[in-house]
PDB file of N, CA and C in Angstrom:
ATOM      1  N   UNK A   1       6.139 -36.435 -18.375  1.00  0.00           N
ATOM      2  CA  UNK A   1       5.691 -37.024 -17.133  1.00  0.00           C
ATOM      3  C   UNK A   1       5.556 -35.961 -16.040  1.00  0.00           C
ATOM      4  N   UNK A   2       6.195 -35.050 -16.194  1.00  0.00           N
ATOM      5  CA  UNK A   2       5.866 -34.238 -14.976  1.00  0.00           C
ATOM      6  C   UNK A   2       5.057 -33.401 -15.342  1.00  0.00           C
ATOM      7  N   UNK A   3       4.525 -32.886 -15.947  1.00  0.00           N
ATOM      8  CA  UNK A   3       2.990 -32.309 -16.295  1.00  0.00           C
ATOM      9  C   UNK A   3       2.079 -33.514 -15.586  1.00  0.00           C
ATOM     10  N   UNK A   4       1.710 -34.427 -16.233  1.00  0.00           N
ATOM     11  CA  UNK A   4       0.950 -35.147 -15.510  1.00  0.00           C
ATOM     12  C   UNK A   4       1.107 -35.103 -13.909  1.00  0.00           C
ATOM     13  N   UNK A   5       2.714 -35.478 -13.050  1.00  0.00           N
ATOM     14  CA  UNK A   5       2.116 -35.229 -12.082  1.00  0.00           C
ATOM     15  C   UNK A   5       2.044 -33.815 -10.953  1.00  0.00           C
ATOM     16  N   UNK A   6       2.326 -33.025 -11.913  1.00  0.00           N
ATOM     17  CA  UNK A   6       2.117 -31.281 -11.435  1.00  0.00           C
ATOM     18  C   UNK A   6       0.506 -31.541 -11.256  1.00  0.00           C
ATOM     19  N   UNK A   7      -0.447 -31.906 -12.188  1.00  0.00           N
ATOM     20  CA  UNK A   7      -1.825 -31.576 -12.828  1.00  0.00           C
ATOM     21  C   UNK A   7      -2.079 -32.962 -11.382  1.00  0.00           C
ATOM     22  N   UNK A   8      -1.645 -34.006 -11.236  1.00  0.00           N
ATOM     23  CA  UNK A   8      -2.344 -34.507 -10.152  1.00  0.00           C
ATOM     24  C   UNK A   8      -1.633 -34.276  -8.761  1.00  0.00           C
ATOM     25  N   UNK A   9      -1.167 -33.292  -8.645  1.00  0.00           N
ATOM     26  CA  UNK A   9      -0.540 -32.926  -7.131  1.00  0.00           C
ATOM     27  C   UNK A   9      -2.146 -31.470  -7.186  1.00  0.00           C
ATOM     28  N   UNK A  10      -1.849 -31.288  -8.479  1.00  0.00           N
ATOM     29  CA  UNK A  10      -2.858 -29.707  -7.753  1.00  0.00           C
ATOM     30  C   UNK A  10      -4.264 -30.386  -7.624  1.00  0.00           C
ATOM     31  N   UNK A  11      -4.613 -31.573  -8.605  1.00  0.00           N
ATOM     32  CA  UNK A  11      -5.491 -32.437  -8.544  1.00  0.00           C
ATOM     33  C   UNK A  11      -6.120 -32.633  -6.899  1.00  0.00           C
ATOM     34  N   UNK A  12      -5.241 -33.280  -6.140  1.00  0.00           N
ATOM     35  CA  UNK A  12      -5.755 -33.579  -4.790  1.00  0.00           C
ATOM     36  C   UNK A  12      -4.901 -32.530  -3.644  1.00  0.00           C
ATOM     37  N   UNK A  13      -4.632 -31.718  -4.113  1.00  0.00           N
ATOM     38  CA  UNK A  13      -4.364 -30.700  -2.800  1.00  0.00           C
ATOM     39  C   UNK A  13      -4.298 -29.620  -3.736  1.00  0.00           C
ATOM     40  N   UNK A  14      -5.683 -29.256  -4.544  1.00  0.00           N
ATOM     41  CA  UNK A  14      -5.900 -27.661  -4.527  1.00  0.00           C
ATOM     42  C   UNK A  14      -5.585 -26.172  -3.699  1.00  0.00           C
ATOM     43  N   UNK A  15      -5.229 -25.100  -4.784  1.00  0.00           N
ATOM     44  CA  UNK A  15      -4.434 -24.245  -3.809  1.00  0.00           C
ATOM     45  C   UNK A  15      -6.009 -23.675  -2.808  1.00  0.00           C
ATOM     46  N   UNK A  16      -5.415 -22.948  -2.065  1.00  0.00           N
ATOM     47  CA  UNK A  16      -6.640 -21.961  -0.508  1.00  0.00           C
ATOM     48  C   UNK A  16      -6.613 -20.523  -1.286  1.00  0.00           C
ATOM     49  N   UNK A  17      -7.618 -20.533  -2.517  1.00  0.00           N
ATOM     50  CA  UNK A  17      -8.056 -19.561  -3.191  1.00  0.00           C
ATOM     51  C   UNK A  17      -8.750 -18.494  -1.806  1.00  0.00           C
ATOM     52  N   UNK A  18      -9.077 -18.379  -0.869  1.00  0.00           N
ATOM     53  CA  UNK A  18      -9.493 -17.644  -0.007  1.00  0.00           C
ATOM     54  C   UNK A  18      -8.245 -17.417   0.944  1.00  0.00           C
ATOM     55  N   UNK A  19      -7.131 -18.146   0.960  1.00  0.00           N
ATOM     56  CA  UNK A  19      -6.289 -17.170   1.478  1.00  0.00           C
ATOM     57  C   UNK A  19      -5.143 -16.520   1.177  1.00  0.00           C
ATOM     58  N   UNK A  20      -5.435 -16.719  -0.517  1.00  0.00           N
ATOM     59  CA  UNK A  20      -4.600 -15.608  -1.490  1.00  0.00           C
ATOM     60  C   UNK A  20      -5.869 -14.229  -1.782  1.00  0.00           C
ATOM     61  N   UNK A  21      -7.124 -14.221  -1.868  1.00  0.00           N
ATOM     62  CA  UNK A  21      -7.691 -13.116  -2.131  1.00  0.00           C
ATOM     63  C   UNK A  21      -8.905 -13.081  -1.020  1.00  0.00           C
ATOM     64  N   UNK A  22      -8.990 -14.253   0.048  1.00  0.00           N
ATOM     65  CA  UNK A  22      -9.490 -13.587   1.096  1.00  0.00           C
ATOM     66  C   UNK A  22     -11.500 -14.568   1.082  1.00  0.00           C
ATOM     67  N   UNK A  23     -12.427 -13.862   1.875  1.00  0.00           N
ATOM     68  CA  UNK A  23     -13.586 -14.683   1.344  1.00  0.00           C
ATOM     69  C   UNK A  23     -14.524 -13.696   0.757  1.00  0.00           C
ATOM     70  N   UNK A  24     -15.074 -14.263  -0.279  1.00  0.00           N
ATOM     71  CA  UNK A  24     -15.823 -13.918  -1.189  1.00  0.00           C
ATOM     72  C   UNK A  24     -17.443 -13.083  -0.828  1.00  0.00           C
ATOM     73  N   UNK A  25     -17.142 -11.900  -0.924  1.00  0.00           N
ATOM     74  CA  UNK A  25     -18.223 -11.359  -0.281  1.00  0.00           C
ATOM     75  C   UNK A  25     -19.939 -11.512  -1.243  1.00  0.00           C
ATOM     76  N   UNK A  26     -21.068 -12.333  -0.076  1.00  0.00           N
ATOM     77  CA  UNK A  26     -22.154 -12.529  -0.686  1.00  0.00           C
ATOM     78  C   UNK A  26     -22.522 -11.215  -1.880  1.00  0.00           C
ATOM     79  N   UNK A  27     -23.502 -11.494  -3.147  1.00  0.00           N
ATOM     80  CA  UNK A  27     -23.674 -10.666  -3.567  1.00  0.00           C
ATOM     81  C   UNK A  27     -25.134  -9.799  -2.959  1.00  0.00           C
ATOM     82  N   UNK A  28     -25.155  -8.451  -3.103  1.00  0.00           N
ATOM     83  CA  UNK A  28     -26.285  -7.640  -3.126  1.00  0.00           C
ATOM     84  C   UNK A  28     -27.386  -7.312  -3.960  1.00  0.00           C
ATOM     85  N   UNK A  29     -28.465  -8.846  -3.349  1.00  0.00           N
ATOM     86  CA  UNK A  29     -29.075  -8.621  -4.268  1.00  0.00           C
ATOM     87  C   UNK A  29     -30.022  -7.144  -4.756  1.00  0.00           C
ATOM     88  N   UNK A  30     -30.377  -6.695  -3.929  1.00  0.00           N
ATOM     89  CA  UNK A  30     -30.971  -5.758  -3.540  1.00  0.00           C
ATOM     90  C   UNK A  30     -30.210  -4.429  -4.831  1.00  0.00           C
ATOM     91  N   UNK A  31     -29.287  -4.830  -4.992  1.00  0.00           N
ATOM     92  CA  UNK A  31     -28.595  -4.320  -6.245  1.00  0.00           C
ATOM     93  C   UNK A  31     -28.840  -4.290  -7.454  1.00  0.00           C
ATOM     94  N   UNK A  32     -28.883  -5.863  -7.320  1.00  0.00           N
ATOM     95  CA  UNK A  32     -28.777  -6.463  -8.676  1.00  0.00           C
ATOM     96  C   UNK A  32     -30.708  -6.636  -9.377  1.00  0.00           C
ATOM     97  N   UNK A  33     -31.322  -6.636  -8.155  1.00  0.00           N
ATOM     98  CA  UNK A  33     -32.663  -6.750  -8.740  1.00  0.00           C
ATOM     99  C   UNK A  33     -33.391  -5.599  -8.132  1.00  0.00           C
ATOM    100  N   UNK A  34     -33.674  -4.590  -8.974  1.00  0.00           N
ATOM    101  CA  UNK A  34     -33.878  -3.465  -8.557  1.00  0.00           C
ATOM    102  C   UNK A  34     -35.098  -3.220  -7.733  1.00  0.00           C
ATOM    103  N   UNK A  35     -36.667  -4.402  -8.275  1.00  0.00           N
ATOM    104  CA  UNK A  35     -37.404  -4.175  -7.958  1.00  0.00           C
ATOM    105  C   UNK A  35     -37.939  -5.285  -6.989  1.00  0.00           C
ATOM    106  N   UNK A  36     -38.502  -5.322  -5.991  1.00  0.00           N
ATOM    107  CA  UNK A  36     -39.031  -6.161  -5.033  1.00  0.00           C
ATOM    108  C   UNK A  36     -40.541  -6.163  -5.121  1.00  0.00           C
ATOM    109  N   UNK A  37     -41.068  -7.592  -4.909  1.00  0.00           N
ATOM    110  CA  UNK A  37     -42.489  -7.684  -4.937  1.00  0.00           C
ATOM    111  C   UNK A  37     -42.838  -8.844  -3.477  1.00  0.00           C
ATOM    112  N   UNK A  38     -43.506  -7.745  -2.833  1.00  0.00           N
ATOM    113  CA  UNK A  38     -44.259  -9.198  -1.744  1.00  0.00           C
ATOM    114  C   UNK A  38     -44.409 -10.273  -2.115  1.00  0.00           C
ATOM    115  N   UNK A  39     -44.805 -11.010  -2.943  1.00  0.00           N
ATOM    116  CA  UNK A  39     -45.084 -12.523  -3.781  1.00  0.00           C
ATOM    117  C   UNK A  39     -43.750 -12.943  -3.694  1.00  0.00           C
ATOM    118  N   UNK A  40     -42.776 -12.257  -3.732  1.00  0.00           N
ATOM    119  CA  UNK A  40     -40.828 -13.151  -3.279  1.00  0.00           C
ATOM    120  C   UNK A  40     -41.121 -13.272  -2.687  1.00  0.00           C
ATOM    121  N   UNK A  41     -40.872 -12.925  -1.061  1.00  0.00           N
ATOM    122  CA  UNK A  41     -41.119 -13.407  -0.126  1.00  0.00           C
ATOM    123  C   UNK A  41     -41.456 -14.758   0.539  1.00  0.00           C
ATOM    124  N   UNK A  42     -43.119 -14.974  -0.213  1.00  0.00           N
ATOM    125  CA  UNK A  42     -43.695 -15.631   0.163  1.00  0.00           C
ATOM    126  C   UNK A  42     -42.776 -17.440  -0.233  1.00  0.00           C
ATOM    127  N   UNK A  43     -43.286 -18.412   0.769  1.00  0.00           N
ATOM    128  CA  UNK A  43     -42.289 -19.260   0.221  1.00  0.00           C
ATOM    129  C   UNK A  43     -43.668 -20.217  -0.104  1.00  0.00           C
ATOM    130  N   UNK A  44     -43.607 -20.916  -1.369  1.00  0.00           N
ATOM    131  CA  UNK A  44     -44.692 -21.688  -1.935  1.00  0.00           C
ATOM    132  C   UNK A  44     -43.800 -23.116  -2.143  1.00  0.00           C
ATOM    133  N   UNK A  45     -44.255 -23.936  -2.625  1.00  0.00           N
ATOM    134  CA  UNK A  45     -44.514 -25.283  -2.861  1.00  0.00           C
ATOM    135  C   UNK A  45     -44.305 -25.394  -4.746  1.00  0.00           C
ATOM    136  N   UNK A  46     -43.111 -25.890  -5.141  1.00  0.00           N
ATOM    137  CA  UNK A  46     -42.949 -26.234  -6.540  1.00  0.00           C
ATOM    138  C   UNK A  46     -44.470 -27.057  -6.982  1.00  0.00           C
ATOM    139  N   UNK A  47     -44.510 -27.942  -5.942  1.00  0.00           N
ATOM    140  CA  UNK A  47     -45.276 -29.639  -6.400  1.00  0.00           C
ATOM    141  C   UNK A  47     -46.854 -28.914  -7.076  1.00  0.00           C
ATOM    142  N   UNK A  48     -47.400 -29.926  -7.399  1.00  0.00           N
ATOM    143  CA  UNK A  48     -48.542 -29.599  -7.857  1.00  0.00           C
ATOM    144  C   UNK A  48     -49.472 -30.947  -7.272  1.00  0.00           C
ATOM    145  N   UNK A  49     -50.367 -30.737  -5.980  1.00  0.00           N
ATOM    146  CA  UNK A  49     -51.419 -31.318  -5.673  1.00  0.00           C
ATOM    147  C   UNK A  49     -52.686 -31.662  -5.365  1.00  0.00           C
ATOM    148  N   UNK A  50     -52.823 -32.776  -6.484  1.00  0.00           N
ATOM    149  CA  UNK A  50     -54.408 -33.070  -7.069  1.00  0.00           C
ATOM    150  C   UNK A  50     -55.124 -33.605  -5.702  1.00  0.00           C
ATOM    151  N   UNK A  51     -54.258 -34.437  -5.687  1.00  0.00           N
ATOM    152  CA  UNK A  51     -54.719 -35.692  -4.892  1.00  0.00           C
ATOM    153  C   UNK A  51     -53.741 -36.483  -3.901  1.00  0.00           C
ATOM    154  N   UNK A  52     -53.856 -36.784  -2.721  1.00  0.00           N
ATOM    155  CA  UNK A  52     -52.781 -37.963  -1.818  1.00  0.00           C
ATOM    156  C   UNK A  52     -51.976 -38.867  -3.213  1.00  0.00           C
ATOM    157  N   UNK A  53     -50.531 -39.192  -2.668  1.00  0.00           N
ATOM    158  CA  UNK A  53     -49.893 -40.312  -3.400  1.00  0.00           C
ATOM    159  C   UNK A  53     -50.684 -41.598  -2.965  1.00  0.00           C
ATOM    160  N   UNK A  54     -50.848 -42.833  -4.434  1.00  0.00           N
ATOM    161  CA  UNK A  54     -51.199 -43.821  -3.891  1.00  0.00           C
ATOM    162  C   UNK A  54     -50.472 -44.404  -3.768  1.00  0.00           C
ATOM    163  N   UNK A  55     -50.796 -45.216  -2.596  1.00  0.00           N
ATOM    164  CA  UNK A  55     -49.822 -46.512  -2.921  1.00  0.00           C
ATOM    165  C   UNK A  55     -48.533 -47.208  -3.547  1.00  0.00           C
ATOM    166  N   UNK A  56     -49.770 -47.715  -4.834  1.00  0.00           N
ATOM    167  CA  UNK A  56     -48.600 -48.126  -5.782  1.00  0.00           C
ATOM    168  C   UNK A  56     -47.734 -47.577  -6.586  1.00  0.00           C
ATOM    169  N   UNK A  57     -47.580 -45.996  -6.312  1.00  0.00           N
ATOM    170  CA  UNK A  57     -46.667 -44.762  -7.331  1.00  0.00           C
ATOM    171  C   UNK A  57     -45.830 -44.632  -5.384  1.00  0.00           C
ATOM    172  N   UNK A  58     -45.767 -45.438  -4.754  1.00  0.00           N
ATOM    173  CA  UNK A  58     -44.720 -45.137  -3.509  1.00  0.00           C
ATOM    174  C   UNK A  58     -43.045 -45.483  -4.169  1.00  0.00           C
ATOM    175  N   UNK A  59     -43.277 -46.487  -4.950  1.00  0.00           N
ATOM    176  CA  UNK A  59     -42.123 -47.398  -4.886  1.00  0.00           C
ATOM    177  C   UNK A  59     -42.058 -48.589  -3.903  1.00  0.00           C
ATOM    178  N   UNK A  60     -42.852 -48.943  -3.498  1.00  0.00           N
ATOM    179  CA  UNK A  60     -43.148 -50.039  -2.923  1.00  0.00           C
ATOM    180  C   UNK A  60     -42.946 -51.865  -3.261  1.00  0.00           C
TER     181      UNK A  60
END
């Protein structure tokens, strides 16, 4: 029984992993991806459009 409630004490009051080793510094990407192309940058659109939504594909 006390395993179980060790595992639900850390359950709802997880330890402050940032103030035993502090905060996690962003990574560099600029590192990690050596090469850069203008086309990153640019910010585009996943969607693909033919045509206006109609209507009845609203959910309506």
């Amino acid at each position: 029984m006390q395993l179980q409630q060790t595992i639900m004490k850390h359950y709802y009051n997880p330890l402050d992993l940032n103030a035993y080793f502090g905060e996690p510094e962003p990574p560099k990407l600029e590192a990690i991806f050596k090469r850069t192309k203008a086309r990153f940058f640019k910010r585009t659109s996943s969607a693909v459009w033919h045509s206006p939504p109609r209507l009845g594909n609203l959910g309506h």
